[in-house]
N, C-alpha and C. Protein backbone atom coordinates (compact mmCIF):
# COMPACT_ATOMS: atom_id res chain seq x y z
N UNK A 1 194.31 91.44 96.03
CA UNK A 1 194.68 92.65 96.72
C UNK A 1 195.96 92.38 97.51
N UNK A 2 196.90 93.44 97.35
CA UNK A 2 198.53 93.19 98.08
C UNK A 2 197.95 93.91 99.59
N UNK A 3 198.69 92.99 100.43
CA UNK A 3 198.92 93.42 101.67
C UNK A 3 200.09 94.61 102.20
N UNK A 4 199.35 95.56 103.31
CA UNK A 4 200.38 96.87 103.33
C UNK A 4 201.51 95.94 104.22
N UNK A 5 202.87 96.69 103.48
CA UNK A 5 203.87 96.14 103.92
C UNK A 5 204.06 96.40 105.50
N UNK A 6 204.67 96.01 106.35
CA UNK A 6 204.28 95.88 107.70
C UNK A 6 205.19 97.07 108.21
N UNK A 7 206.30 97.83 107.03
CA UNK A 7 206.79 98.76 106.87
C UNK A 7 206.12 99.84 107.16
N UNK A 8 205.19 99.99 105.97
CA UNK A 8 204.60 100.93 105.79
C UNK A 8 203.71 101.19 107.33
N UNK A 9 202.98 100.20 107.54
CA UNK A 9 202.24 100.48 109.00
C UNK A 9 202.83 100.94 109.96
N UNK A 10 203.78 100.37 110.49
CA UNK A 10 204.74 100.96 111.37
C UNK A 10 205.25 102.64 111.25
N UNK A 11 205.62 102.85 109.95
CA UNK A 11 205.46 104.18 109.53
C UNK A 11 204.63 104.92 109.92
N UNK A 12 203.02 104.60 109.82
CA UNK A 12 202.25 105.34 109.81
C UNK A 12 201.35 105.29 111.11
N UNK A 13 202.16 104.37 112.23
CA UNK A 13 202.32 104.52 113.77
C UNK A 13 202.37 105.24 114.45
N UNK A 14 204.13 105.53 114.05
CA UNK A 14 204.91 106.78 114.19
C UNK A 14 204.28 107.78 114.06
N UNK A 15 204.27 108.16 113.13
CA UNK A 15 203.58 109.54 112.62
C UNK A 15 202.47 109.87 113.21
N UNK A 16 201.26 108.96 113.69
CA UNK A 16 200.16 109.20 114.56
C UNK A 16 200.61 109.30 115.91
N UNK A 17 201.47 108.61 115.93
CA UNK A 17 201.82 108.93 117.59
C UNK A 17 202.27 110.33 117.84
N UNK A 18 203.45 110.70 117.05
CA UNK A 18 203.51 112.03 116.73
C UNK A 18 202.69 113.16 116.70
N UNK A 19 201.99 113.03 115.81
CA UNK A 19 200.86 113.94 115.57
C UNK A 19 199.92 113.54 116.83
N UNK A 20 199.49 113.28 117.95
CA UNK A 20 198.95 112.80 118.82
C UNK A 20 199.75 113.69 120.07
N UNK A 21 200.68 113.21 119.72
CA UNK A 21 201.67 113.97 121.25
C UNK A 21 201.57 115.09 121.34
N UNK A 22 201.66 116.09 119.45
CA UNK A 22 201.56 117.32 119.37
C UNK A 22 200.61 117.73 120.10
N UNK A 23 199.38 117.58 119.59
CA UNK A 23 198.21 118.06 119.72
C UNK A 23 197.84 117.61 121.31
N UNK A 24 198.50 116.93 121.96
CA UNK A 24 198.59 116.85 123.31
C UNK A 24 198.98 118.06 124.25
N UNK A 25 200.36 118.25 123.97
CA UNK A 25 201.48 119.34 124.25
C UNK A 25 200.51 120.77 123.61
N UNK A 26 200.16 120.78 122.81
CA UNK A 26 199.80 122.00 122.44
C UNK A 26 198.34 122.54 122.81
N UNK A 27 197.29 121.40 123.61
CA UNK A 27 196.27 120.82 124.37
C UNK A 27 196.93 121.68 125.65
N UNK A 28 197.74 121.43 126.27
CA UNK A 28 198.13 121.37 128.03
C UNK A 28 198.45 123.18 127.87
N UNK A 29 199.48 123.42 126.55
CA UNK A 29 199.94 124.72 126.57
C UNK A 29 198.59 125.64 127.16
N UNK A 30 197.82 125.62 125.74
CA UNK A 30 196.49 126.41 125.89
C UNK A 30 195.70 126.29 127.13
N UNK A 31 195.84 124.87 127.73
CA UNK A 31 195.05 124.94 129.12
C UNK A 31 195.92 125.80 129.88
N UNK A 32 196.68 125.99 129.81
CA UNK A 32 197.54 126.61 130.88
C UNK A 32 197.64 128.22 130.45
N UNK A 33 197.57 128.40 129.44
CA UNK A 33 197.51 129.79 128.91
C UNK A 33 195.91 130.41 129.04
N UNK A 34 194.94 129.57 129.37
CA UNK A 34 193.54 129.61 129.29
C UNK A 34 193.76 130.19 131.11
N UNK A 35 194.48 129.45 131.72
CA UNK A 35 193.95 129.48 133.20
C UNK A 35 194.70 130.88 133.64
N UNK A 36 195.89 131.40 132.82
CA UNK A 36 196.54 132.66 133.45
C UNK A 36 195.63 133.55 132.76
N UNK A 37 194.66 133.73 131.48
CA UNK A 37 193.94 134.68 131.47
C UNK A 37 192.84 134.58 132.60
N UNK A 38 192.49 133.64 132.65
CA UNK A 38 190.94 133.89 133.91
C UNK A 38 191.60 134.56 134.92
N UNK A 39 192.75 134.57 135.46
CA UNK A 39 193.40 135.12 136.39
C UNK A 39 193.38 136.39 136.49
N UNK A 40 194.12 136.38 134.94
CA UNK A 40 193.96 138.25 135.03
C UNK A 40 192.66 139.02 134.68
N UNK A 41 191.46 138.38 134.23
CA UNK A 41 190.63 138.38 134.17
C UNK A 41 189.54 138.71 135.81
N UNK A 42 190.14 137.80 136.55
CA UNK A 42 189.70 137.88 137.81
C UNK A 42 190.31 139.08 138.42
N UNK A 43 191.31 139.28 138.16
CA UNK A 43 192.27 140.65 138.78
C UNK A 43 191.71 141.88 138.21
N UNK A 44 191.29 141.83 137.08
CA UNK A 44 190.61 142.83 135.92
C UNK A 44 189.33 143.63 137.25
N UNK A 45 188.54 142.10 136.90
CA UNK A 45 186.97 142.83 137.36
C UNK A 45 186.90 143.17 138.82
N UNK A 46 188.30 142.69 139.37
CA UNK A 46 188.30 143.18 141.10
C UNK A 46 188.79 144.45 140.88
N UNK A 47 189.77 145.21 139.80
CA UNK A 47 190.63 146.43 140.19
C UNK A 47 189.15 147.31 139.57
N UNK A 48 188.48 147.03 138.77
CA UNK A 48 187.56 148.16 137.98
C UNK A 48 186.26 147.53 138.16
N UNK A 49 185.93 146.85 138.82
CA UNK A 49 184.22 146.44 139.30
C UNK A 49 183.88 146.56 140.75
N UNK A 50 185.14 146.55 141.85
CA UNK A 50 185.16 146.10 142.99
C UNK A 50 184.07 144.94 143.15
N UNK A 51 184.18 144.05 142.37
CA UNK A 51 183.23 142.51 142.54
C UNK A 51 183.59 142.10 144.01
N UNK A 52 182.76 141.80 144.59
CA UNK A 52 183.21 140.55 145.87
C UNK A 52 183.81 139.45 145.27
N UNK A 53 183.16 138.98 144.76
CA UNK A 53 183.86 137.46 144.46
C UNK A 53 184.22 136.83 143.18
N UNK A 54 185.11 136.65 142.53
CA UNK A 54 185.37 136.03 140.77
C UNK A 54 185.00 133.98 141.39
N UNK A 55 184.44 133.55 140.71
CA UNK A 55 184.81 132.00 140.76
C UNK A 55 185.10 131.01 139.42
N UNK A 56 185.99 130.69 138.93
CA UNK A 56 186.27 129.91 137.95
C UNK A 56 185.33 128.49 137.63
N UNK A 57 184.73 128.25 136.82
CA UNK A 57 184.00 127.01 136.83
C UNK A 57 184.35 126.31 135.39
N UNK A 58 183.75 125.32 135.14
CA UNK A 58 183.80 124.61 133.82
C UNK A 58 184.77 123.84 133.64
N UNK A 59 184.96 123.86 131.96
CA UNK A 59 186.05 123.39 131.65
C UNK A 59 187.66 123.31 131.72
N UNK A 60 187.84 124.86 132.33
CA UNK A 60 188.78 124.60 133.15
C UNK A 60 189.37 123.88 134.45
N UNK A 61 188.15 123.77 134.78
CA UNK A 61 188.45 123.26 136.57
C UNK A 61 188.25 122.06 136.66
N UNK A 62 187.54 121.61 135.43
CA UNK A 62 187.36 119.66 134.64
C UNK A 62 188.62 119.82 133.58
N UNK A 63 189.86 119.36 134.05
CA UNK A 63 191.03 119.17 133.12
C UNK A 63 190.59 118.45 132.06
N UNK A 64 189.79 117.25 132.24
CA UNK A 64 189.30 116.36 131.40
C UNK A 64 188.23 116.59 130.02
N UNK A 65 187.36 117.95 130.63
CA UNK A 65 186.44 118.16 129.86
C UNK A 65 187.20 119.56 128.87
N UNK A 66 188.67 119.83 129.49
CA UNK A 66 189.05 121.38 128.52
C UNK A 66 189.12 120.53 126.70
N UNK A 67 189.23 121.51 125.71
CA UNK A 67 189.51 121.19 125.09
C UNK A 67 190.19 121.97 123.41
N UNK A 68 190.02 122.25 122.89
CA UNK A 68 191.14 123.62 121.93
C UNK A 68 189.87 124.61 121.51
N UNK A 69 188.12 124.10 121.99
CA UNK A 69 187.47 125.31 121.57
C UNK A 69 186.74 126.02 122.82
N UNK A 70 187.10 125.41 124.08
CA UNK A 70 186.80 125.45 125.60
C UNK A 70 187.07 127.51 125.71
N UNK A 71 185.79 127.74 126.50
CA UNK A 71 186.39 129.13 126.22
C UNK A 71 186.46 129.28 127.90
N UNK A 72 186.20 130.22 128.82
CA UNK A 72 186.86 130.38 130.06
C UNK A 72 185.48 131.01 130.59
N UNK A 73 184.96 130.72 131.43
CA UNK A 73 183.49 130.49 132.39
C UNK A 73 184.14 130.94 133.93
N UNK A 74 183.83 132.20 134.12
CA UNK A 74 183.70 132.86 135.47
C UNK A 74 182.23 133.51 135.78
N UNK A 75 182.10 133.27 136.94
CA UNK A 75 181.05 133.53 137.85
C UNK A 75 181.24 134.55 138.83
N UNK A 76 180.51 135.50 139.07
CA UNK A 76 180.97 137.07 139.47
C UNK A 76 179.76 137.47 140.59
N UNK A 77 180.43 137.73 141.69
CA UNK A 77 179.25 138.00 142.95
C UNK A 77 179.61 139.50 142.74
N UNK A 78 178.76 140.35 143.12
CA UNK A 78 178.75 141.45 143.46
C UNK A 78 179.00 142.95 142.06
N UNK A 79 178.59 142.26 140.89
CA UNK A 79 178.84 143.05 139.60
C UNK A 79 177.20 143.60 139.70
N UNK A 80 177.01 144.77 139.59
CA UNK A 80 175.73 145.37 139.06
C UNK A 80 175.15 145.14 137.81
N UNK A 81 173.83 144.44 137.62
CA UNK A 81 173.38 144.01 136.65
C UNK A 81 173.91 145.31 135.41
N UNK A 82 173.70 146.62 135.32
CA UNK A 82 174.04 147.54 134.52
C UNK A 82 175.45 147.52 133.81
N UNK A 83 176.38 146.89 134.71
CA UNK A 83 177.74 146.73 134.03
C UNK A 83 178.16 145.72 133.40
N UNK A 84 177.26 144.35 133.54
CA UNK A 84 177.60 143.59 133.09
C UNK A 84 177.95 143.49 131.19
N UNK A 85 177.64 144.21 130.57
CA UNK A 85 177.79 143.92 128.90
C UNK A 85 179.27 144.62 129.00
N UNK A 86 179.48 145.99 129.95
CA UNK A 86 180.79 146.11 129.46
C UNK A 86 181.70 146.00 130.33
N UNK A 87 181.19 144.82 131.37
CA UNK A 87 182.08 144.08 131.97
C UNK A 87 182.99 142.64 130.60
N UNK A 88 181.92 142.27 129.99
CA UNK A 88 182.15 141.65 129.23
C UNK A 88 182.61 141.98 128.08
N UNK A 89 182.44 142.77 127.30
CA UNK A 89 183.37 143.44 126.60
C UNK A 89 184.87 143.73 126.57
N UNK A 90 184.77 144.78 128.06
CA UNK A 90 186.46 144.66 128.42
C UNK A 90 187.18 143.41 128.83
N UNK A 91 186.48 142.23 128.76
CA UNK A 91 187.19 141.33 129.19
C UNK A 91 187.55 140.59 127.92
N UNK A 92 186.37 140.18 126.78
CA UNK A 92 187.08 140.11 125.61
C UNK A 92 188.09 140.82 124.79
N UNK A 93 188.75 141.93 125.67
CA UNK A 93 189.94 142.60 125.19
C UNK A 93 190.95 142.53 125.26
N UNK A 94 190.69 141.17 126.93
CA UNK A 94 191.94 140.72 127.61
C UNK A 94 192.47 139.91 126.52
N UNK A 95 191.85 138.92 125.71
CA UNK A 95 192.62 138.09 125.27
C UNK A 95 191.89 137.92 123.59
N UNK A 96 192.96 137.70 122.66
CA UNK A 96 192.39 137.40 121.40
C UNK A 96 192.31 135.88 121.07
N UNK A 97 192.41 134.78 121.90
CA UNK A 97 192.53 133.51 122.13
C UNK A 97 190.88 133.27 122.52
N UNK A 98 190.59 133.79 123.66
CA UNK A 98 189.75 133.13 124.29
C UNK A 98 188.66 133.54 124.38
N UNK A 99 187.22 133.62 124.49
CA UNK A 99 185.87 134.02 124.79
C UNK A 99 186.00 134.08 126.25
N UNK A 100 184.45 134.60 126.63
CA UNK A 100 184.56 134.20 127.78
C UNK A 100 182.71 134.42 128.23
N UNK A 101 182.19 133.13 129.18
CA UNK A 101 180.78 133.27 129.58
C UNK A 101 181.24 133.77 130.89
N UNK A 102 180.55 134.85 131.18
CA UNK A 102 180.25 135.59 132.17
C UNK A 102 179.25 135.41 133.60
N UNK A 103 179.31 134.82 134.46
CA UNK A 103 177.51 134.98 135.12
C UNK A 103 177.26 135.61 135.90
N UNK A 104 176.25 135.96 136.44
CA UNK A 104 175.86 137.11 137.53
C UNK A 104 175.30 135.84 138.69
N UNK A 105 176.38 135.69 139.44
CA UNK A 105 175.64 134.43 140.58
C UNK A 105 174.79 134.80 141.38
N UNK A 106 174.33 136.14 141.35
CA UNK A 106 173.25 136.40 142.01
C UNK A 106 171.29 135.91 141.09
N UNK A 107 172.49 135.87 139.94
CA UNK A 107 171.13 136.18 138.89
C UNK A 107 171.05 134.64 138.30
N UNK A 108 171.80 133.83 138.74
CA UNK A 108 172.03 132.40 137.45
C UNK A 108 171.12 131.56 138.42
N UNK A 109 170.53 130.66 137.72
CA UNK A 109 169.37 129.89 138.35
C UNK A 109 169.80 128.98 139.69
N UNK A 110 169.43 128.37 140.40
CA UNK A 110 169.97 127.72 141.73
C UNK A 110 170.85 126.39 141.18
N UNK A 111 170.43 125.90 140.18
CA UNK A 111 171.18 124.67 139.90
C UNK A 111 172.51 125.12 139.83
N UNK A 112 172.63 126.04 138.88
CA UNK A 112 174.17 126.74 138.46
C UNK A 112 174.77 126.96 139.69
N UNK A 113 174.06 128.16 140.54
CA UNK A 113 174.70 128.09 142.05
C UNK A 113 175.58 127.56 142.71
N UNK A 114 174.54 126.33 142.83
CA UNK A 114 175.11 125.03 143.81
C UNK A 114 176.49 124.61 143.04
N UNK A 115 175.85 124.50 141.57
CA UNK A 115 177.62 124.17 140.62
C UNK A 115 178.80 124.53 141.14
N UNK A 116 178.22 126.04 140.95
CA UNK A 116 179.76 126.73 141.12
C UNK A 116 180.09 126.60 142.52
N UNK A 117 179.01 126.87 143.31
CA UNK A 117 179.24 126.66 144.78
C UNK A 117 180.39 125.92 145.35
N UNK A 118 179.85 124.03 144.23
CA UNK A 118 180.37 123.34 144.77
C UNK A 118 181.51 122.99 144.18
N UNK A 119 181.79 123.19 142.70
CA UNK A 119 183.05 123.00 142.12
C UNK A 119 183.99 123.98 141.48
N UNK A 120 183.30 125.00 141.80
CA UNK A 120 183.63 126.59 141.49
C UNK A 120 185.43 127.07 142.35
N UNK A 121 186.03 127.48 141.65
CA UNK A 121 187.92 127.86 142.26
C UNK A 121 187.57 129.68 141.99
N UNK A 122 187.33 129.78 143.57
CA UNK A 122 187.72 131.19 144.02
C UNK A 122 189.10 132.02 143.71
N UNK A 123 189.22 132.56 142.87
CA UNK A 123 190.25 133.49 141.81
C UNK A 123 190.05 134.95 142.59
């Protein structure tokens, strides 16, 4: 069996490094394009819900844990259980990129709570 020329490896270095950086750069874009929809998202359900409170949680707010199928997780004080489906609805209208989990922090179990409580970004 011939050995790969040390050419060829090096070649195919490059090219991973490359393809690596992309998908880096194009990683950070979407995080960053992920975090101006929750925004307007948050601006959304304050102009047409009068919510008290939007809070951002998840994978956004763990840079580490985002990732290209990461969808956008807000937590919502003061939404009436009745509006919530087409709270959610109109918000999947905001964007054709992104999903989005919704919660009713009045209604999400205490563990979640404390989550958002404690690592939750008031939007």
């Amino acid at each position: 069996m011939d050995a790969v020329p040390e050419k060829s490896i090096e070649s195919y270095r490059q090219g991973l490094a490359r393809r690596m950086l992309a998908e880096e750069v194009e990683l950070e874009a979407r995080f960053q394009e992920a975090w101006a929809v929750a925004k307007s998202a948050a601006d959304y359900l304050y102009a047409n819900y009068d919510v008290a409170e939007v809070y951002l949680f998840g994978s956004l707010v763990h840079r580490d844990l985002f990732h290209r199928r990461s969808d956008i997780d807000l937590a919502v004080k003061g939404l009436p259980a009745r509006d919530y489906y087409r709270a959610v609805s109109n918000l999947l209208n905001l964007s054709n990129t992104f999903s989005f989990d919704l919660v009713l922090f009045e209604e999400a179990a205490p563990s979640l709570q404390a989550c958002i409580a404690k690592e939750g970004i008031h939007l």
